[in-house]
Protein backbone atom coordinates (compact mmCIF):
# COMPACT_ATOMS: atom_id res chain seq x y z
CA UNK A 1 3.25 3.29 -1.85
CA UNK A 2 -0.41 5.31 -2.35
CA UNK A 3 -2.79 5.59 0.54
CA UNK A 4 -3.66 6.04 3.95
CA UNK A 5 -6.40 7.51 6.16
CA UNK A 6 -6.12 9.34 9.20
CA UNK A 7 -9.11 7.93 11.81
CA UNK A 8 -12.06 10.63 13.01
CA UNK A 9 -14.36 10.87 15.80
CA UNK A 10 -17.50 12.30 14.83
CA UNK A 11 -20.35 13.51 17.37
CA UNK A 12 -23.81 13.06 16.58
CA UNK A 13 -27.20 13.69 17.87
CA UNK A 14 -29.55 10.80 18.39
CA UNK A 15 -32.35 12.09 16.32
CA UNK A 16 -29.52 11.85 13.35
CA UNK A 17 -28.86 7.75 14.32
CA UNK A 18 -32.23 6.76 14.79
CA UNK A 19 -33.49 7.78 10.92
CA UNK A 20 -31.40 4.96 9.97
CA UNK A 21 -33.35 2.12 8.75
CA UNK A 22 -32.24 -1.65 7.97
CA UNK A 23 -31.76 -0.37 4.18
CA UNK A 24 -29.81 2.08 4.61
CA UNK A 25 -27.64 0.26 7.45
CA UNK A 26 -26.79 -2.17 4.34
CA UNK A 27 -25.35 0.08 1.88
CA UNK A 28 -22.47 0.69 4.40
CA UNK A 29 -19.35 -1.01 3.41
CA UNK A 30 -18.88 -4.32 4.53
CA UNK A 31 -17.94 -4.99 8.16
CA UNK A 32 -14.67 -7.01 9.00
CA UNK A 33 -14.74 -9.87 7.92
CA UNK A 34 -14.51 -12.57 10.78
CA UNK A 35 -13.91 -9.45 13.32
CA UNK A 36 -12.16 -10.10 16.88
CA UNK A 37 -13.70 -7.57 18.37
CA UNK A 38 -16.41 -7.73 20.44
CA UNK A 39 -19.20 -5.64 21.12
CA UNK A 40 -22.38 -4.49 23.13
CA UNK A 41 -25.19 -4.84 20.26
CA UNK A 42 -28.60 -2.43 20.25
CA UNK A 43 -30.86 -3.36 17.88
CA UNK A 44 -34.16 -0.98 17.29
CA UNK A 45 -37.62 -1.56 16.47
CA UNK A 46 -36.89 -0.36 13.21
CA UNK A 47 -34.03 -3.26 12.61
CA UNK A 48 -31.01 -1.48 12.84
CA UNK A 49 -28.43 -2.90 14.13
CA UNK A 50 -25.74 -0.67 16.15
CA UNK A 51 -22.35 -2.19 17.80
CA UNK A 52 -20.36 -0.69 20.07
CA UNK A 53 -20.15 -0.11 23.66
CA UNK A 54 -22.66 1.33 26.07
CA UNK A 55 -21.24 4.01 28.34
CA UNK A 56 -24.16 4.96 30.57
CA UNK A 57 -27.97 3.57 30.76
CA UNK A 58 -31.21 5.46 32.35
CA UNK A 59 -34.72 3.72 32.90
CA UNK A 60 -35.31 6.19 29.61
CA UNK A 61 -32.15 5.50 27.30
CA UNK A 62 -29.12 4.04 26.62
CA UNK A 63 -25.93 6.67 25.48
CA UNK A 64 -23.78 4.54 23.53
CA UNK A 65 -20.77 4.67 21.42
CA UNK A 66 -20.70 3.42 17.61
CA UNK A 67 -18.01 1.70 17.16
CA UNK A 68 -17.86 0.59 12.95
CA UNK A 69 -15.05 -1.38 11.26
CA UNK A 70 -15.13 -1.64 7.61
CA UNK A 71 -13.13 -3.72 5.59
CA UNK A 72 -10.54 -1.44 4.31
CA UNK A 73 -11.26 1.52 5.84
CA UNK A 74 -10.05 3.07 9.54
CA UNK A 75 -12.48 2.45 12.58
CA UNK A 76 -14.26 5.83 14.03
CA UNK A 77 -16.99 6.33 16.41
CA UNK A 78 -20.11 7.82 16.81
CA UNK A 79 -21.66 8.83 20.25
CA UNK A 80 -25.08 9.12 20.73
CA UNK A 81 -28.36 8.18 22.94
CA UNK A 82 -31.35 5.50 22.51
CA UNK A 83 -34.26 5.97 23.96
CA UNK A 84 -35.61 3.56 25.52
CA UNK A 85 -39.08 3.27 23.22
CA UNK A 86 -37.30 2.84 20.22
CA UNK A 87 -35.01 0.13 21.65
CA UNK A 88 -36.14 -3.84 20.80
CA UNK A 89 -33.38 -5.53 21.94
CA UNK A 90 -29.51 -5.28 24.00
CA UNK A 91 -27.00 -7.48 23.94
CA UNK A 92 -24.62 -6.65 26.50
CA UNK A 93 -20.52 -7.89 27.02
CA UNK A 94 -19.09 -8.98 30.29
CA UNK A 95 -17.59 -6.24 32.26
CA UNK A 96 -14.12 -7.63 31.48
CA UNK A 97 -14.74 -7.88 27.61
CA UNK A 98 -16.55 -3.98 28.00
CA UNK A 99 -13.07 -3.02 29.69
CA UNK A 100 -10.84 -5.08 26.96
CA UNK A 101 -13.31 -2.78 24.33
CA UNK A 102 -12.80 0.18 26.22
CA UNK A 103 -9.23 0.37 25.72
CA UNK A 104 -9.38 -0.58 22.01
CA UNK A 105 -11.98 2.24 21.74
CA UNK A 106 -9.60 4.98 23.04
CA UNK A 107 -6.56 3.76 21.07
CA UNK A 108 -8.20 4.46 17.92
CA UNK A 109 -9.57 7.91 18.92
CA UNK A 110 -7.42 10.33 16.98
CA UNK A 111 -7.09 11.93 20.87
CA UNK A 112 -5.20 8.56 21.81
CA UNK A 113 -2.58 9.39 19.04
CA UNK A 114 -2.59 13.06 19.66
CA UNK A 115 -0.89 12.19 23.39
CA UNK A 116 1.32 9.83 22.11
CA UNK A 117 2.57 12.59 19.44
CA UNK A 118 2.74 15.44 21.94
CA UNK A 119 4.93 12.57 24.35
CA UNK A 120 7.91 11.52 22.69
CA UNK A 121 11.01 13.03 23.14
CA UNK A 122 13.13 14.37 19.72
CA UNK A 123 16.42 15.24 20.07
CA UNK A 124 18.42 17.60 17.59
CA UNK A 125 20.56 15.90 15.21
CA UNK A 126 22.53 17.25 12.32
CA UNK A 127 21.38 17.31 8.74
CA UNK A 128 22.91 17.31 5.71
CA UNK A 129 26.20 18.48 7.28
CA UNK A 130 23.80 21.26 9.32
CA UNK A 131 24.00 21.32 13.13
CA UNK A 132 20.82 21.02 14.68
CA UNK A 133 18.91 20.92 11.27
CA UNK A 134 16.69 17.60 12.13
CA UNK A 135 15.43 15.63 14.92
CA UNK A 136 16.10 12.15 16.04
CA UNK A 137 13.75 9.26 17.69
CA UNK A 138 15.31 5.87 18.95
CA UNK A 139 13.20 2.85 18.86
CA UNK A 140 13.82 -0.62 19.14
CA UNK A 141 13.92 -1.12 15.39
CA UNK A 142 14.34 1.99 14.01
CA UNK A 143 15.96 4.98 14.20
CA UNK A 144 14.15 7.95 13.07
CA UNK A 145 16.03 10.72 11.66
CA UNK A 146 13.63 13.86 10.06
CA UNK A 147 13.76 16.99 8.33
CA UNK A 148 10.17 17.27 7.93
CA UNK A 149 8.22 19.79 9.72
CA UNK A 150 7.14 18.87 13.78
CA UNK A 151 3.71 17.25 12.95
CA UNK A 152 4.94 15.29 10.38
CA UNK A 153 7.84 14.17 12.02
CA UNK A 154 5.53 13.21 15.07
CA UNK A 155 2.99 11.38 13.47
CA UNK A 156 5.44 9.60 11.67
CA UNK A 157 7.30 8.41 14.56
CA UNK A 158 4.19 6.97 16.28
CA UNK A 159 3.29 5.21 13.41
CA UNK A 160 6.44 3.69 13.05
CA UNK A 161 6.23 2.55 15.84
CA UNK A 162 3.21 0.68 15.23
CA UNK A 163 4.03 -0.79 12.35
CA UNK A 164 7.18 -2.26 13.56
CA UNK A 165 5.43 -3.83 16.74
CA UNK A 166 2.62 -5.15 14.02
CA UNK A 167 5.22 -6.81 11.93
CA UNK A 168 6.96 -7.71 14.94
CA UNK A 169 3.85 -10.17 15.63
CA UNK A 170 3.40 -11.50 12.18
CA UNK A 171 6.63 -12.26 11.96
CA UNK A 172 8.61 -12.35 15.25
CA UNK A 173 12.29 -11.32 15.19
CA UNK A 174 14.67 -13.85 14.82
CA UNK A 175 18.15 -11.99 14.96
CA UNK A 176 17.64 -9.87 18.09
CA UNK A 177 21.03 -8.65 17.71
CA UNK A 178 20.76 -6.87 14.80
CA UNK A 179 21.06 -3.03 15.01
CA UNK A 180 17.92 -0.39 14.57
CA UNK A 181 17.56 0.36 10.92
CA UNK A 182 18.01 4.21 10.42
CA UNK A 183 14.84 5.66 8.87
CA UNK A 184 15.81 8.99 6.55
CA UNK A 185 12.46 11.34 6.13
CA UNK A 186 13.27 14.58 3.75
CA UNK A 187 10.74 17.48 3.60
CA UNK A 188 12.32 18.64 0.10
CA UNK A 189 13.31 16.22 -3.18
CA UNK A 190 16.64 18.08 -2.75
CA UNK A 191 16.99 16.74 0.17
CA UNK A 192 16.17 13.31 -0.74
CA UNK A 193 18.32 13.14 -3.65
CA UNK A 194 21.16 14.43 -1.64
CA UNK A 195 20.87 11.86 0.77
CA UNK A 196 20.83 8.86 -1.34
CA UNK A 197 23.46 10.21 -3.49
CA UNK A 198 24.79 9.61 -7.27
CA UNK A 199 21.81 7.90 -8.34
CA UNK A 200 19.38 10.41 -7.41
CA UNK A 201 19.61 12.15 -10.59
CA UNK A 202 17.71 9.33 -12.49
CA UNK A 203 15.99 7.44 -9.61
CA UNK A 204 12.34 7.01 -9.96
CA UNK A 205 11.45 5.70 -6.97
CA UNK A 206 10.39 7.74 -3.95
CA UNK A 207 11.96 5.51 -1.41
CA UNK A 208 14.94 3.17 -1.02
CA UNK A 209 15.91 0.23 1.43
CA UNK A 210 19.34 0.49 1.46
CA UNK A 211 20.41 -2.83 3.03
CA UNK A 212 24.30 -2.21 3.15
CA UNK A 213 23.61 0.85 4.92
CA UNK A 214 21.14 -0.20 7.05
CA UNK A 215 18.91 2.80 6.09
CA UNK A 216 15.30 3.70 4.11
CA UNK A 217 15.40 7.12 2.57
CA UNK A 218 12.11 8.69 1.82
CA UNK A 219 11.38 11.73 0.07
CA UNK A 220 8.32 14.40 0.03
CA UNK A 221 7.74 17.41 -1.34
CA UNK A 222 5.88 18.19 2.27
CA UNK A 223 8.14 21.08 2.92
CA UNK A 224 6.58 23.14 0.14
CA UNK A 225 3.39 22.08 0.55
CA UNK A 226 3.33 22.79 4.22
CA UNK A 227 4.56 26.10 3.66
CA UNK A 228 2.02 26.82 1.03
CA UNK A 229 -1.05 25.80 3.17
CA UNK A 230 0.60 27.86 6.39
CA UNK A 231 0.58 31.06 3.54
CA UNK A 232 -3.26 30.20 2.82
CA UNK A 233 -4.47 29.68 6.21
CA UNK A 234 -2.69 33.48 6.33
CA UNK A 235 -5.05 34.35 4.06
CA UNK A 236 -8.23 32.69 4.76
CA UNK A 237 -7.70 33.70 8.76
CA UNK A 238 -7.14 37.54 7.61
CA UNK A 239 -10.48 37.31 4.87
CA UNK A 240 -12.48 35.75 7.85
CA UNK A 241 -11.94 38.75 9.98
CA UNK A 242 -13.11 41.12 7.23
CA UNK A 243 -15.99 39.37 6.65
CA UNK A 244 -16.67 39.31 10.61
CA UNK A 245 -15.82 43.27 10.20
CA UNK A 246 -18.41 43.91 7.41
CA UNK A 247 -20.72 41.82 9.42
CA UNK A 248 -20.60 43.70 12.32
CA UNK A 249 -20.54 47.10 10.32
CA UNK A 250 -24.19 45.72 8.34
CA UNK A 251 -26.03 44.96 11.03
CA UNK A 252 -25.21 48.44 12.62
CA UNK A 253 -26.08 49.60 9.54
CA UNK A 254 -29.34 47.63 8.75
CA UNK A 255 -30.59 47.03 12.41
CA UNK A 256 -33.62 48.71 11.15
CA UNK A 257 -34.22 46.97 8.06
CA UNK A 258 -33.96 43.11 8.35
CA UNK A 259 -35.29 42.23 4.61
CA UNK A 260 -32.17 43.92 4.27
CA UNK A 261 -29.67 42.60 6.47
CA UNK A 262 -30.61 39.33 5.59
CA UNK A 263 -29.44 39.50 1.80
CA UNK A 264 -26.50 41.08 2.90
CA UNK A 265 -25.76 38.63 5.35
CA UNK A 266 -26.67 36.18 2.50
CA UNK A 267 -23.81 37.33 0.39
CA UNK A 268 -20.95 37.49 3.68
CA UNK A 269 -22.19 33.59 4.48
CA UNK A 270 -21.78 32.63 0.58
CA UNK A 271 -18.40 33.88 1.27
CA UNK A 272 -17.76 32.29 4.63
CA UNK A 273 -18.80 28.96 2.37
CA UNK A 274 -16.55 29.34 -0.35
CA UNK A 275 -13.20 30.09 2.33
CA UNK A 276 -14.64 26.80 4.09
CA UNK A 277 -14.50 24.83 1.05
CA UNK A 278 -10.85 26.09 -0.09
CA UNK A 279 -9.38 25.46 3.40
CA UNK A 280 -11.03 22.20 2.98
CA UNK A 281 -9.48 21.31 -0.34
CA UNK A 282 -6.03 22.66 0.62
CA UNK A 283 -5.88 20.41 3.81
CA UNK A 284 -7.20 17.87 1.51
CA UNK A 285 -4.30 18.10 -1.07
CA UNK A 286 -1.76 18.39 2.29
CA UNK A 287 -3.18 15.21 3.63
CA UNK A 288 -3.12 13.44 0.95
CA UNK A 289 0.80 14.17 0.56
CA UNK A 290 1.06 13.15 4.03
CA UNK A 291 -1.32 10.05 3.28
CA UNK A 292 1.70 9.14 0.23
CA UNK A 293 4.79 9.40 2.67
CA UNK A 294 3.34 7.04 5.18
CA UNK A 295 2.43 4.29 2.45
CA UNK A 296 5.88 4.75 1.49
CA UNK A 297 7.20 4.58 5.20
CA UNK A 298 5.30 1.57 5.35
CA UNK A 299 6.52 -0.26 2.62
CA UNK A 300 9.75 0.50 2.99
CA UNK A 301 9.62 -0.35 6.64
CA UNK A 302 8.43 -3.61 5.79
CA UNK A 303 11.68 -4.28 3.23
CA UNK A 304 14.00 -2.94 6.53
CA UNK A 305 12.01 -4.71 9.05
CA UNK A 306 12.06 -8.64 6.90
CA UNK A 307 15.59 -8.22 6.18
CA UNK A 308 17.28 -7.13 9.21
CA UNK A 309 15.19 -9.16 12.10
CA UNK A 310 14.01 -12.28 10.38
CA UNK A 311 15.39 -12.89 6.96
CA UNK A 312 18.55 -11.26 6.34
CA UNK A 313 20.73 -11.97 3.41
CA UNK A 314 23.20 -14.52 3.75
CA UNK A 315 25.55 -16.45 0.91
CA UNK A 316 24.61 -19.32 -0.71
CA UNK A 317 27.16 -20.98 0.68
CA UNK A 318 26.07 -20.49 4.40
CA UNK A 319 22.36 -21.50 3.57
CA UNK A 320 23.95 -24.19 2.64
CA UNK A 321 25.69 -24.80 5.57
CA UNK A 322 22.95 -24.67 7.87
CA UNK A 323 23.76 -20.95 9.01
CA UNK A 324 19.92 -19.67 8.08
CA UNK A 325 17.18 -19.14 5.29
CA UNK A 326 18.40 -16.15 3.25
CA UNK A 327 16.60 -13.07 2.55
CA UNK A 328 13.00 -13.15 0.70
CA UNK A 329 13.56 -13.91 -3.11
CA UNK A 330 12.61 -10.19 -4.58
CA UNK A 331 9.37 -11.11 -5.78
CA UNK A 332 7.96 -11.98 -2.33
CA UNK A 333 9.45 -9.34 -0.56
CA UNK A 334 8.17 -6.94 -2.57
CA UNK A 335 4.60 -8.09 -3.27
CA UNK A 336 4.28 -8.73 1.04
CA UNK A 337 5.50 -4.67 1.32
CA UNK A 338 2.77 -4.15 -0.90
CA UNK A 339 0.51 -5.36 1.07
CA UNK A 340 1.27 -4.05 4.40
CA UNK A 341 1.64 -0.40 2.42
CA UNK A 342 -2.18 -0.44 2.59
CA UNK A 343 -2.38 -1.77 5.95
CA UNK A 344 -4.49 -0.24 8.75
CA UNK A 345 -3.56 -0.01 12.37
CA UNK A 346 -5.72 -0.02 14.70
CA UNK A 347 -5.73 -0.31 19.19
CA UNK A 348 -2.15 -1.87 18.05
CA UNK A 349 -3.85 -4.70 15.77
CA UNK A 350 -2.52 -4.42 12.43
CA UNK A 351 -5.59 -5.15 9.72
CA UNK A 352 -4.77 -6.33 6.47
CA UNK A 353 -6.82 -8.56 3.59
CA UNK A 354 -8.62 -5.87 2.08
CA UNK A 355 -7.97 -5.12 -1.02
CA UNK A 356 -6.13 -2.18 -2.73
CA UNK A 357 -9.04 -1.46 -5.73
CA UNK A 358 -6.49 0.50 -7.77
CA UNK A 359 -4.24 -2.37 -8.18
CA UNK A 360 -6.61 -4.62 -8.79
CA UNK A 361 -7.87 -2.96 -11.45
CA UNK A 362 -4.40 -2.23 -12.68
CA UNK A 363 -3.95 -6.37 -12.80
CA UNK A 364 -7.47 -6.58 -14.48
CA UNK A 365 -6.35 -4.37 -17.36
CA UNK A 366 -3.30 -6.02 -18.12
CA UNK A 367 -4.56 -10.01 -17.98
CA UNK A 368 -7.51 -8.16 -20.06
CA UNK A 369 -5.28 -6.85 -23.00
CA UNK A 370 -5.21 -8.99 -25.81
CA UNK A 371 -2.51 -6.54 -27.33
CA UNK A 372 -0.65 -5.78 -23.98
CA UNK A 373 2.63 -7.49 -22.01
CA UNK A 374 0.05 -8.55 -19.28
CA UNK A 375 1.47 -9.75 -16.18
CA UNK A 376 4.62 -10.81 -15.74
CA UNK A 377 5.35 -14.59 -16.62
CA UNK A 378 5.59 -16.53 -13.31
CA UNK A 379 8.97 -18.26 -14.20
CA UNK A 380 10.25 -15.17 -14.85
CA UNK A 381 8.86 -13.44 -12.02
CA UNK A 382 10.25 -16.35 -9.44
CA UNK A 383 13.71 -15.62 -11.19
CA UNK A 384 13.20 -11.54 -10.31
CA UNK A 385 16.29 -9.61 -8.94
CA UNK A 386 15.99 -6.08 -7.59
CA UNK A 387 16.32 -4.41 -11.12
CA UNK A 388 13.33 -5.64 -12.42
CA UNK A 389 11.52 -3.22 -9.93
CA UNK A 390 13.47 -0.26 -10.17
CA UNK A 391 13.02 2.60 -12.61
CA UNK A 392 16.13 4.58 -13.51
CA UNK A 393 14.51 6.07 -16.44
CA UNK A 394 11.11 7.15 -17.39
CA UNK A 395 11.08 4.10 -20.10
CA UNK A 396 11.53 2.08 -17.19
CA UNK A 397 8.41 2.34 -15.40
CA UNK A 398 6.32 0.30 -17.15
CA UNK A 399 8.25 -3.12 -16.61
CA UNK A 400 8.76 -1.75 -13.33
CA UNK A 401 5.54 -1.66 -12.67
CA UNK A 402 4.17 -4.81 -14.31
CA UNK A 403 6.32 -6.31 -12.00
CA UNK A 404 4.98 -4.95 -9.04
CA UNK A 405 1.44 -5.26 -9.79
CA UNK A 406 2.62 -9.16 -10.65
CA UNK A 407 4.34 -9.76 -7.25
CA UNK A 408 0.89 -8.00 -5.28
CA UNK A 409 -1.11 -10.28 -7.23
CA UNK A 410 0.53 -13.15 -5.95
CA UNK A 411 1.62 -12.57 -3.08
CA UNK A 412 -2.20 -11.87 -2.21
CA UNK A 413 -3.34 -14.76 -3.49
CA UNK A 414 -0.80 -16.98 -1.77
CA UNK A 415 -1.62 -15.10 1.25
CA UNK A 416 -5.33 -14.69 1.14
CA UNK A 417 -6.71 -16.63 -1.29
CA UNK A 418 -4.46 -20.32 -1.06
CA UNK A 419 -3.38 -19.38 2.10
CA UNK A 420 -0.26 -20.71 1.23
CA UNK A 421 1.90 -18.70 3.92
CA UNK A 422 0.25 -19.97 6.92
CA UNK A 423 2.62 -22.59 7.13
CA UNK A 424 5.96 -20.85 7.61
CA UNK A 425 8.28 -23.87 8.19
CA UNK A 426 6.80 -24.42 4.47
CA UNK A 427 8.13 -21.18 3.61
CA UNK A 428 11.06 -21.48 5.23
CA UNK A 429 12.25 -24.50 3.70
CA UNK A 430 11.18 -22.32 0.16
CA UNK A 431 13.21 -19.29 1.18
CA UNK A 432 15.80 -21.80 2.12
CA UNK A 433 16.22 -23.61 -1.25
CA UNK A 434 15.94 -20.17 -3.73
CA UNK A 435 18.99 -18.79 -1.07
CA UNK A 436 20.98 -21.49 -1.29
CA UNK A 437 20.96 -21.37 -5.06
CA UNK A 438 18.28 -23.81 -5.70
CA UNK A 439 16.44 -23.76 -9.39
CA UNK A 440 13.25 -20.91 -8.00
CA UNK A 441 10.69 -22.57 -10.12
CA UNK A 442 11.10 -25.87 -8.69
CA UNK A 443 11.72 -24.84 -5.44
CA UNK A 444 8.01 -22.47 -5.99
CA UNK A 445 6.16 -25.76 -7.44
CA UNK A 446 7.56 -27.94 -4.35
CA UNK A 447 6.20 -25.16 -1.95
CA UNK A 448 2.69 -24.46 -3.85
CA UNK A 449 2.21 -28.19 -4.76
CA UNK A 450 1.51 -26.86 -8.47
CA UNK A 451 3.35 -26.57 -11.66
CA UNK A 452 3.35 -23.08 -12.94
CA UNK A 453 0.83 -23.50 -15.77
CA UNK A 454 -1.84 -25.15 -12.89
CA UNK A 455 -0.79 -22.13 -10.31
CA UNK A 456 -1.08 -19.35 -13.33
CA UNK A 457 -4.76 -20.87 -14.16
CA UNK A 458 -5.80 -20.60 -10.56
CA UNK A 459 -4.28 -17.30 -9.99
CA UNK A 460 -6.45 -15.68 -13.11
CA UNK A 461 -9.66 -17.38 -11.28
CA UNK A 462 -8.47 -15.85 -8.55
CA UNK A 463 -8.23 -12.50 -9.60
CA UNK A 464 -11.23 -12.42 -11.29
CA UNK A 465 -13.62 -13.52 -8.88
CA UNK A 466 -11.85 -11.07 -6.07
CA UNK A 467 -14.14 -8.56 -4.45
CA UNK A 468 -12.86 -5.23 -2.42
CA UNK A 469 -13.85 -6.64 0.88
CA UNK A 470 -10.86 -9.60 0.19
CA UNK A 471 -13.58 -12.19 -0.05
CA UNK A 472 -14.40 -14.12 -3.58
CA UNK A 473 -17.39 -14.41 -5.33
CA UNK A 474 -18.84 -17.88 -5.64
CA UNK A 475 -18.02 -19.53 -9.25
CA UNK A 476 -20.60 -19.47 -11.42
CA UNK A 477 -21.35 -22.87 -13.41
């Protein structure tokens, strides 16, 4: 439900690469763990190492394209040129794994998603009882229905797309009959509370699965916000062309008297600065709005996703009878849509494993408190229903939250850390038993192979020894 990151292609010169020096190639972030990918590898006289792919190469230099992938962060790429002198070594790919690369490359240049946007087709919809008032997008799993402005609406759909072809592969559809789930997206809170009715007057929560509908609901205050930056860009365009004005009007002025000009000119480029640096911060505040919604999207996707194509509800009864596994017990479900909030996508290869630092330190500070609830208790956690992580009232969100933060922490561990989940006939037959009205503790002990004591013990070990990359640091003796 927090962040995202938008990828960026950045152009550089080769004298900027080649200053880098094995030290300062280190204090990058750490590279995907374990990566796929492959790449062509320069390596210069002064040790640094460069991957990527190399476009062209002279008798004098090599122009080659970056290409880094840290854990946690969005791929981008650099372009730039080697020469030849400063080269030591090149390991090159096989034309077929350069043209695999190639395409990977261009999916994750912001261009690549730019075409897709300007490509789909929208069609007019009504909204909120207004004809025309929205746009609609039909996928195969989802149904897109927005009142947010065109760029937003756009991105959106592409991403959507994305992530429903990523979960797609992690966890293939079962029930291919099911219908698209329709996917709400309000520009305005009145909007959103509107559209998920009676409860909206107390609801916390930014975003709903609404499984008897068939529908997510997500609300943003992007509306506003969009409008606001559109009035400052206004602004900032008409101050830039004064300043360009008084420019011109100075050096008419002072064409004789450059001492002169220049601290004048001085003063107009201090200006220029500060307008650069609030049109910065205001895109900054709008993308990080935008940044919000798609977590949301995300995690909300996930809960529409898992329980309309692979584990949709069913009676106990019917589990019982053979008919299929149930639905996710709450905890799970909402601890995996916490991880796939946070989940980068990339040449249509969805990256997770890293880890989200805020909640980790939000888990550290409540197995830390001597005073505090900490987390949740695991028994009582396993035994979870979908109240215990919604807030209706403000005095609400704190055991709301603890039991988020509990399901995240593990979930991640069981995923990442016992690697519990790789075995999904294993999790099946868990899903299975909690469904069909099995005791959950017992059924979680038979699936982990630990009693909840041994499980809580290696869970705190866990969590303490858990770096930001998703790997864990070695026990000390």
């Amino acid at each position: 439900m927090k962040y995202g990151r938008c990828t960026r292609r950045v152009w550089l010169v080769a004298a900027t690469i080649l200053v880098l020096t094995p030290a300062a190639a280190t204090a990058q972030p750490k590279p995907v763990a374990g990566d796929s990918w492959a790449f062509d590898v320069v390596t210069l006289k002064n040790g640094a190492t460069f991957p990527g792919m190399i476009l062209t190469e002279t008798p004098t230099g090599i122009e080659f394209q970056i290409v880094r992938r840290w854990v946690g962060r969005p791929a981008y790429t650099l372009t730039t040129r080697f020469d030849r002198r400063d080269v030591a070594d090149v390991k090159k790919l096989s034309p077929a794994a350069r043209a695999a690369l190639r395409e990977k490359v261009a999916d994750i240049d912001p261009i690549s998603e730019r075409r897709r946007m300007d490509a789909l087709e929208l069609a007019a919809t009504d909204w909120l009882g207004a004809p025309g008032g929205a746009v609609r997008y039909d996928a195969e799993h989802f149904i897109l229905v927005s009142g947010a402005p065109d760029e937003v609406t756009r991105q959106a759909a592409v991403r959507l797309e994305q992530i429903f072809t990523a979960f797609a592969r992690v966890f293939p559809p079962r029930h291919q009959a099911a219908q698209p789930v329709t996917i709400y997206l309000a520009a305005q809170m009145d909007d959103y509370r509107r559209l998920i009715g009676p409860s909206a007057g107390s609801l916390l929560n930014l975003a709903i699965y609404d499984p008897a509908a068939n529908r997510v609901v997500c609300g943003s205050d992007l509306r506003r916000l969009g409008d606001k930056l559109t009035a400052t860009q206004k602004q900032s365009k008409s101050q830039r062309a004064e300043i360009a004005k008084r420019e011109a009007e100075l050096r008419q002025l002072y064409k004789n008297s450059k001492p002169d000009l220049d601290r004048f000119l001085q003063d107009l480029n201090h200006s220029r600065d500060r307008l650069r640096e609030a049109d910065a911060a205001n895109n900054r505040l709008f993308d990080r709005a935008t940044q919000r919604l798609f977590a949301l999207l995300y995690h909300e996707a996930f809960h529409a996703y898992i329980g309309t194509f692979v584990y949709p509800p069913l009676s106990p009864a019917d589990v019982r009878a053979g008919k299929g596994t149930g639905e996710l017990p709450r905890w799970l479900n909402e601890g995996f849509a916490q991880v796939y909030e946070t989940a980068l996508l990339e040449a249509n290869e969805l990256r997770i494993g890293h880890v989200d630092g805020a909640r980790l330190d939000r888990v550290r500070k409540l197995l830390a408190a001597k005073d505090g609830p900490g987390l949740v208790p695991l028994a009582d956690l396993l035994r979870a229903g979908k109240d215990t992580f919604l807030a209706m009232h403000a005095d609400q969100r704190a055991s709301a939250d603890r039991a988020y933060l509990t399901s995240w922490a593990v979930t991640f561990y069981l995923t990442f850390g016992a690697r519990t989940m790789d075995k999904t006939t294993a999790l099946d037959a868990y899903v299975t038993t909690v469904s069909g009205g099995g005791d959950p503790v017992a059924a979680f002990q038979t699936w982990t192979g630990k009693d909840t004591a041994a499980f809580d013990k290696d869970l705190r070990d866990y969590l303490a020894r858990l770096q930001p990359d998703g790997t864990v640091a070695v026990k000390r003796p």
